[in-house]
Protein backbone atom coordinates (compact mmCIF):
# COMPACT_ATOMS: atom_id res chain seq x y z
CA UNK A 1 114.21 101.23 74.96
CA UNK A 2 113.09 104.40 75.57
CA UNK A 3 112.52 105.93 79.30
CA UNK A 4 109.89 107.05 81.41
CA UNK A 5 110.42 109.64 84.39
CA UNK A 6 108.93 108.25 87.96
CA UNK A 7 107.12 110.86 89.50
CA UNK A 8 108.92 113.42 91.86
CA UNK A 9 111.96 111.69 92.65
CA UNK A 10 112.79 111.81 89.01
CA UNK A 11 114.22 108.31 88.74
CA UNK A 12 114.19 107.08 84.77
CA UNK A 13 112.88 103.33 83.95
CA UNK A 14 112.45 101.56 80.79
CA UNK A 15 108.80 102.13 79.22
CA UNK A 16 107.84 98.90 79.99
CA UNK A 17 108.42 97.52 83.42
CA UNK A 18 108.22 93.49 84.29
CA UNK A 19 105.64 92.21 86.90
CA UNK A 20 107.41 89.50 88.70
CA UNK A 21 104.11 87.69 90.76
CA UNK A 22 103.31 85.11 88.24
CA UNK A 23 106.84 83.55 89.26
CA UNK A 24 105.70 82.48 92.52
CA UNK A 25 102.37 83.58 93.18
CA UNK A 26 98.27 83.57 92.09
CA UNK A 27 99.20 82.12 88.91
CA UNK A 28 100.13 78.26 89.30
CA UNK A 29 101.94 78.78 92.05
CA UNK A 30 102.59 74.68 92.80
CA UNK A 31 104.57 74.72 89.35
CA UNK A 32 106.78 77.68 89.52
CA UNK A 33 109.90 77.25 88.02
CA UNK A 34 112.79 79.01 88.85
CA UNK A 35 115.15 78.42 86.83
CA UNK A 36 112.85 79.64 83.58
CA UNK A 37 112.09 82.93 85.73
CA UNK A 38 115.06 83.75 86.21
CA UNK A 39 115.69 83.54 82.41
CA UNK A 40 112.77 85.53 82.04
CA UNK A 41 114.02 88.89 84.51
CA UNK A 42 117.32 88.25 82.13
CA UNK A 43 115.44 88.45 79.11
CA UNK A 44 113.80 91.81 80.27
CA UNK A 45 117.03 93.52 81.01
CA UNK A 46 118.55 92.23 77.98
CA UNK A 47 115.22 93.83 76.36
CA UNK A 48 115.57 97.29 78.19
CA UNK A 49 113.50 96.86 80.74
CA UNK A 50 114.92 98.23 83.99
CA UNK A 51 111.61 98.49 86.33
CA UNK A 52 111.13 95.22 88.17
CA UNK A 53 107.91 95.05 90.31
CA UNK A 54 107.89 92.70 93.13
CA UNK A 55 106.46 92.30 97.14
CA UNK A 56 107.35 90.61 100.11
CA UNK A 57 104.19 88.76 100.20
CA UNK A 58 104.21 87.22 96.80
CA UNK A 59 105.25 83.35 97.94
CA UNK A 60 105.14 84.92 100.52
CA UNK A 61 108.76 85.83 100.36
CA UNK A 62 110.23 83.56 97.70
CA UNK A 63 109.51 86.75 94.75
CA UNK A 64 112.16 89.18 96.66
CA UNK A 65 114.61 86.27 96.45
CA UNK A 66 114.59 85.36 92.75
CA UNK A 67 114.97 88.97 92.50
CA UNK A 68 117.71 89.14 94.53
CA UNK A 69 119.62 86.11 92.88
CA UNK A 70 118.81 87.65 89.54
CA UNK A 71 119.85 90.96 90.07
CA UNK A 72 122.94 89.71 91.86
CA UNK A 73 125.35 90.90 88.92
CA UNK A 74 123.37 93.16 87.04
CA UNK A 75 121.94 95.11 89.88
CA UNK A 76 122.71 98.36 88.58
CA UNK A 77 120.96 97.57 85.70
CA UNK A 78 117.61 97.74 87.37
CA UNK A 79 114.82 99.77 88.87
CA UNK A 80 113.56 97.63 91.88
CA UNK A 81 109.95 98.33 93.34
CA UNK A 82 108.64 96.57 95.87
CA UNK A 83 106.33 96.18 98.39
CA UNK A 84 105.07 96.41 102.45
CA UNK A 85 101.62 96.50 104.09
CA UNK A 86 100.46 93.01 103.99
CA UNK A 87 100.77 89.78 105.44
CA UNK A 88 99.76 85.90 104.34
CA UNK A 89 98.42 83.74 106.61
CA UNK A 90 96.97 80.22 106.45
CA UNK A 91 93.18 81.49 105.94
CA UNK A 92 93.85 85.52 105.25
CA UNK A 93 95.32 88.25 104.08
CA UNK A 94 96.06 91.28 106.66
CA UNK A 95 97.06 94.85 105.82
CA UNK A 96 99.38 95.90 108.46
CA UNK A 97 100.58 99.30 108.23
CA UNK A 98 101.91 100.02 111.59
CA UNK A 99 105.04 102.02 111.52
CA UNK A 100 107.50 99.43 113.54
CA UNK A 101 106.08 96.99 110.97
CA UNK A 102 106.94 99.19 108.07
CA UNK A 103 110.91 99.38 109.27
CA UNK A 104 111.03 95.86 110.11
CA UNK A 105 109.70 94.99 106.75
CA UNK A 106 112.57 97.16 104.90
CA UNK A 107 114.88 95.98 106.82
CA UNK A 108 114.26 92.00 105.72
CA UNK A 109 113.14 93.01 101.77
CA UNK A 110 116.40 94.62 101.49
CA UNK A 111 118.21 91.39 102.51
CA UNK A 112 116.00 89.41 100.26
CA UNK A 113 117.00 91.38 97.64
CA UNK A 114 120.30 91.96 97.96
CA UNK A 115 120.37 95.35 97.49
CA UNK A 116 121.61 98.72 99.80
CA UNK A 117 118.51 100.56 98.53
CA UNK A 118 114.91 99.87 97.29
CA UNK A 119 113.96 102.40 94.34
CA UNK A 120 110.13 102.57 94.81
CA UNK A 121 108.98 101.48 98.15
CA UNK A 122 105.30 100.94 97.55
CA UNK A 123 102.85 100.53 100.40
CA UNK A 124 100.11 97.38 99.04
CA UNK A 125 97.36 98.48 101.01
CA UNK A 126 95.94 100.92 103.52
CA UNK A 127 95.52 99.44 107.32
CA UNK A 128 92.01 100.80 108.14
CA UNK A 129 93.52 100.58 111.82
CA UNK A 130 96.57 103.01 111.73
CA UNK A 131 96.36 106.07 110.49
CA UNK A 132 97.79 106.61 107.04
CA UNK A 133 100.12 109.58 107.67
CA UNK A 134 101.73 107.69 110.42
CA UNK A 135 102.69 104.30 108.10
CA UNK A 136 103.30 107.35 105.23
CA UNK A 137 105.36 108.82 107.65
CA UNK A 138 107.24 105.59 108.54
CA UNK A 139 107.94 105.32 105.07
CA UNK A 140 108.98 108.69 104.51
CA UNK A 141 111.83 108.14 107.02
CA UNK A 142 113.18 105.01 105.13
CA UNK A 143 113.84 107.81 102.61
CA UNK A 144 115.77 109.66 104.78
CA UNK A 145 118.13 107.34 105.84
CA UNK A 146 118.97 106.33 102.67
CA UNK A 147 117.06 102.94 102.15
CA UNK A 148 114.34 103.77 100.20
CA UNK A 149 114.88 106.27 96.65
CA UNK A 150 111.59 106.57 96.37
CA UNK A 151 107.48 106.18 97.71
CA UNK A 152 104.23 104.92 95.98
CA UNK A 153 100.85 103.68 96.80
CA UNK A 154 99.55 100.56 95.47
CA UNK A 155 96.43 98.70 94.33
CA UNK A 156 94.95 102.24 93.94
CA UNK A 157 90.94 102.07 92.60
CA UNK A 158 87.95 101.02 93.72
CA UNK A 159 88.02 97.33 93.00
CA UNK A 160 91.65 96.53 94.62
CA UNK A 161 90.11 95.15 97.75
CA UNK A 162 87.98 92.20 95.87
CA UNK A 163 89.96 90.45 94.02
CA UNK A 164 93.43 88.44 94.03
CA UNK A 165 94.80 85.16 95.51
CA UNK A 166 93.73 84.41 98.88
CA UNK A 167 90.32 83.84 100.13
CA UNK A 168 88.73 85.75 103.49
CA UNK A 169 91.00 88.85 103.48
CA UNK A 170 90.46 90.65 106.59
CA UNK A 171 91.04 94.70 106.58
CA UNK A 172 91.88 95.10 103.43
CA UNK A 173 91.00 97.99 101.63
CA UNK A 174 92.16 100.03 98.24
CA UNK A 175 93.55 103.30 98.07
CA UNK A 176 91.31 106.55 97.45
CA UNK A 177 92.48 109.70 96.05
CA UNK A 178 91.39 111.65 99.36
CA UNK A 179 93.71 109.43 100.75
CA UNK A 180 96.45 110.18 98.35
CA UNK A 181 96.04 113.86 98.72
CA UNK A 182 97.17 113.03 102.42
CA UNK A 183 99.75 111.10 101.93
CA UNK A 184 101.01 113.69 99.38
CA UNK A 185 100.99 116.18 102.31
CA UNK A 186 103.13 114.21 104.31
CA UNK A 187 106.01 113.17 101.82
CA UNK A 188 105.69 112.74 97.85
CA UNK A 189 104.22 110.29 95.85
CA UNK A 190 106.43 109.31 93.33
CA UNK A 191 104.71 106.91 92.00
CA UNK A 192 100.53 105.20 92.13
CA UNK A 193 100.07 101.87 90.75
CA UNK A 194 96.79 100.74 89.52
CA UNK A 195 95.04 98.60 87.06
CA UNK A 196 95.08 100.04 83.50
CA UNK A 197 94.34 97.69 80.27
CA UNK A 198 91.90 97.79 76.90
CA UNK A 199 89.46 95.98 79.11
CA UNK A 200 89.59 97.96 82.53
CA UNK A 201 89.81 101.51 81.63
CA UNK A 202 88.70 103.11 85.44
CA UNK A 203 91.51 104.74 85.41
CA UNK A 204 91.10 107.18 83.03
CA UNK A 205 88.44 108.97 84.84
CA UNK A 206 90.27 110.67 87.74
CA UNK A 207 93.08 108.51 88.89
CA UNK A 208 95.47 109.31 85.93
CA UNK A 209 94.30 112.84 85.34
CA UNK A 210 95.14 113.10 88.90
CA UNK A 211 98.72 112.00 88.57
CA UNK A 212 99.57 113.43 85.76
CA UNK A 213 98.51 116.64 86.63
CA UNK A 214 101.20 116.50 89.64
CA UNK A 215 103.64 114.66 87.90
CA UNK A 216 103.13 111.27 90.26
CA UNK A 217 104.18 108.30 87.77
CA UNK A 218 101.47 105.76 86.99
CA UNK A 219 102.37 101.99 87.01
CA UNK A 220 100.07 100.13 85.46
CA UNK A 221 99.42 96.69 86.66
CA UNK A 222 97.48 93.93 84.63
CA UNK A 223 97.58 95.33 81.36
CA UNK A 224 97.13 92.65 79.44
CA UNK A 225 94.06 91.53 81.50
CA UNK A 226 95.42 88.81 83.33
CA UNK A 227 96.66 87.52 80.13
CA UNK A 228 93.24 87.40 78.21
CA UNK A 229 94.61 90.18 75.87
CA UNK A 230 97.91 88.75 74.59
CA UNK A 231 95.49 86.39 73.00
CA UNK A 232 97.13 82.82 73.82
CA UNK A 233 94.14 81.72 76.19
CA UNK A 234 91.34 79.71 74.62
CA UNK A 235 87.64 79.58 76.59
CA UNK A 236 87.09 76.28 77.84
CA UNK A 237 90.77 75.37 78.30
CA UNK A 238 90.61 75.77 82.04
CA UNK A 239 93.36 76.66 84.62
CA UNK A 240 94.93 75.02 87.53
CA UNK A 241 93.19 75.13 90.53
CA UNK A 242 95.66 77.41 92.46
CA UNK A 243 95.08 79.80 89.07
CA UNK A 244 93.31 83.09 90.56
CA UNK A 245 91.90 82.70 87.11
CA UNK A 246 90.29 79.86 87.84
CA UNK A 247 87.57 81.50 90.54
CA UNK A 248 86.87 84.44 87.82
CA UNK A 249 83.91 85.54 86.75
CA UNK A 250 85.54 87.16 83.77
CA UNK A 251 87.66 84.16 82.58
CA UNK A 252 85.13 81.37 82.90
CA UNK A 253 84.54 79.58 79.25
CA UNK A 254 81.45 81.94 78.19
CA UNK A 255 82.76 84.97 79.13
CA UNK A 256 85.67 84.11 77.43
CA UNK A 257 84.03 83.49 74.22
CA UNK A 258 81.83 86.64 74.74
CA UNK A 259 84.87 88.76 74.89
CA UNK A 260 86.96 87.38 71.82
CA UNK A 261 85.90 90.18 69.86
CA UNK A 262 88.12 92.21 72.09
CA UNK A 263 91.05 89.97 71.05
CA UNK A 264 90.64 89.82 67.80
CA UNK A 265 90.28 94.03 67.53
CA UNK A 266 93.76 94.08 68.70
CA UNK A 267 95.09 91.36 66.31
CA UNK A 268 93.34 92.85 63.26
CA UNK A 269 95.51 96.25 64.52
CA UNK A 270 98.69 93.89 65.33
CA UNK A 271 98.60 92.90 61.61
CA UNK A 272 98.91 95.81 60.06
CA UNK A 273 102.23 96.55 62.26
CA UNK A 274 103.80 93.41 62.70
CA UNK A 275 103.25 93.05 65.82
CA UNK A 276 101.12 90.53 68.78
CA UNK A 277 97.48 91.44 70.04
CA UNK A 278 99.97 91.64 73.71
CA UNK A 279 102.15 94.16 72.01
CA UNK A 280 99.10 96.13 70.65
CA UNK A 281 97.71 96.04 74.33
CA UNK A 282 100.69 97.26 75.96
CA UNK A 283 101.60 100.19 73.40
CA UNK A 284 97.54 101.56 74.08
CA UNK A 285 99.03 101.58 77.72
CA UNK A 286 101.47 103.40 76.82
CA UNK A 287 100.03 105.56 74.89
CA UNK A 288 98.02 106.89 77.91
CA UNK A 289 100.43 109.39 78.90
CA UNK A 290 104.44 110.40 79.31
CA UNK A 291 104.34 108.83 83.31
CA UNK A 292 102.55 105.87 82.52
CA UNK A 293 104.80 102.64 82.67
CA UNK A 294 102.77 99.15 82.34
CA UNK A 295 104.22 96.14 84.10
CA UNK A 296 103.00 92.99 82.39
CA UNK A 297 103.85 89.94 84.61
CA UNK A 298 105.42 86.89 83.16
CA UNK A 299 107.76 83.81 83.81
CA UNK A 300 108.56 83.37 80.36
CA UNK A 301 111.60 84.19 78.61
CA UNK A 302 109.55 84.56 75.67
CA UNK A 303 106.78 86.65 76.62
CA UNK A 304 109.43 89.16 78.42
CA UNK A 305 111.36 89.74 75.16
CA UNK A 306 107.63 90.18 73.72
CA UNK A 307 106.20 92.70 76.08
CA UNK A 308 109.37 94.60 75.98
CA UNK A 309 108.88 94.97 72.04
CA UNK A 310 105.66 96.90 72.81
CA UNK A 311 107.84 100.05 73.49
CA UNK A 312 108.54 100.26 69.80
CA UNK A 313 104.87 100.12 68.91
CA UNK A 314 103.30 103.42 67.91
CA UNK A 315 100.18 103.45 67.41
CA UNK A 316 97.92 105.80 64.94
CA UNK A 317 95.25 108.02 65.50
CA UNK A 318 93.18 105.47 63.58
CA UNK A 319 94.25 101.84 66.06
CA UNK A 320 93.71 104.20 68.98
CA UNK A 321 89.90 104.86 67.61
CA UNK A 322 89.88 101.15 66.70
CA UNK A 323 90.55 100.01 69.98
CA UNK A 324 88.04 102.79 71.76
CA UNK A 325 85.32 101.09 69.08
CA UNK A 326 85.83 97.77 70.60
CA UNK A 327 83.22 96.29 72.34
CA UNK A 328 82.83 96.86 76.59
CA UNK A 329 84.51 93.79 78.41
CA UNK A 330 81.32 91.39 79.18
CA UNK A 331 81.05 89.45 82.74
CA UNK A 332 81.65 90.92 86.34
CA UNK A 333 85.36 91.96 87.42
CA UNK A 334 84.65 91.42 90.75
């Protein structure tokens, strides 16, 4: 597969990365299965994939150790990000960026992982209560001592703080790019992830302009719009009731119908390459820029040798004005 350069720490991954929350969180959580998971991070790294995306609060917990058990004999195989600045509670969600936190937090994702070093240490959100240079900073030293290879910044746009799986967050807020530009000044970003897909194009404006004008690497989470673009969802199916999906104003059976257009754009293009409306979806991602590594998240063997085939996709000058002639995503993303 071929590679990508993260921002300024110059680490290489795989084009295509692997989100690893659908194994054990907002997606069906109370049926996760982890023996077929683990099959699936195989799968990836069989595929070329080497960037594996997980947090500490996905389960909460549980995601850093099917990581670790899967990466137990092929670590070096792998590019592991994770995650630190939140925490689940029965009723809420709570940034927490405080910099004794931030060590402490290290400290236990490393053992979950079982791992000497995290490659991207990515900080979820922003606590509007500690000042970002000092949880930056906090981070930045976790770097020095060798724990850390690299930084990012996470859930980076101006819809991060309204959406995802638990109810009544409290303090939680998305990243801006004045607050970037500070964190920059303190230690490098290496890396920003953000939403990027067909349907949620925000991005484009400033965010990715932004880091590819300083070389900061651009993960891009949800690229296959919560899985509406691979296709394999039909309106008026339904989801579980643990399902973020489920509580969506975007995925409920009419706006679902209203946006099949969208889907079938991409499989008319798939068609004429061989290749799934997912793969199509990914390979637009990709298509974004040289930094720009999407991270579609699955727990299916299947779908992870899928998504990894994107990186072969290239797509003309003609698909890539197909897919800008596609009609605007109907119902709110909020």
């Amino acid at each position: 597969m071929e590679r990508r350069t993260i921002g300024a720490a110059a680490l290489e991954v795989g084009a295509v990365g692997l989100g690893c929350m659908p194994m054990s969180w907002a997606y069906t959580a109370s049926r996760q299965d982890g023996e077929s998971s683990l099959r699936a991070v195989h799968a990836a790294l069989d595929s070329g994939v080497t960037l594996l995306d997980t947090a500490d609060m996905y389960g909460p917990f549980t995601n850093e150790l099917l990581v670790g058990r899967a990466l137990k004999e092929r670590r070096s195989e792998a590019f592991v990000s994770t995650k630190c600045g939140l925490l689940v509670g029965e009723q809420h969600v709570v940034a927490n960026g405080r910099p004794g936190y931030v060590r402490r937090a290290c400290d236990t994702s490393l053992r979950r992982l079982q791992t000497d070093v995290i490659d991207l240490y990515q900080l979820h959100r922003v606590d509007p209560e500690v000042p970002l240079e000092e949880t930056w900073g906090a981070m930045a030293e976790l770097v020095s001592v060798g724990k850390v290879r690299s930084l990012g910044l996470c859930a980076v746009g101006a819809r991060a703080n309204r959406r995802g799986g638990a109810s009544g967050r409290t303090g939680i807020h998305s990243v801006t790019l004045s607050q970037l530009r500070r964190a920059q000044q303190v230690f490098p970003v290496s890396c920003v992830q953000a939403e990027l897909s067909v349907w949620s194009t925000e991005a484009l404006d400033a965010l990715l302009p932004w880091c590819s004008a300083r070389g900061v690497g651009f993960m891009a989470a949800m690229p296959l719009g919560n899985g509406f673009l691979s296709g394999t969802l039909r309106p008026g199916e339904g989801f579980e009731p643990d399902d973020v999906r489920a509580r969506h104003p975007r995925f409920t059976a009419e706006m679902m119908a209203a946006n099949q257009p969208i889907v079938v754009g991409l499989r008319r293009i798939g068609e004429r390459h061989g290749a799934t409306p997912a793969q199509v979806a990914l390979a637009w991602v990709l298509a974004q820029g040289a930094g720009v590594v999407p991270v579609p998240g699955t727990k299916r063997e299947h779908w992870a040798r899928e998504n990894a085939g994107a990186a072969e996709l290239r797509l003309t000058d003609e698909d890539m004005a197909e897919i800008a002639a596609l009609p605007q995503a109907l119902g709110s993303w909020d």
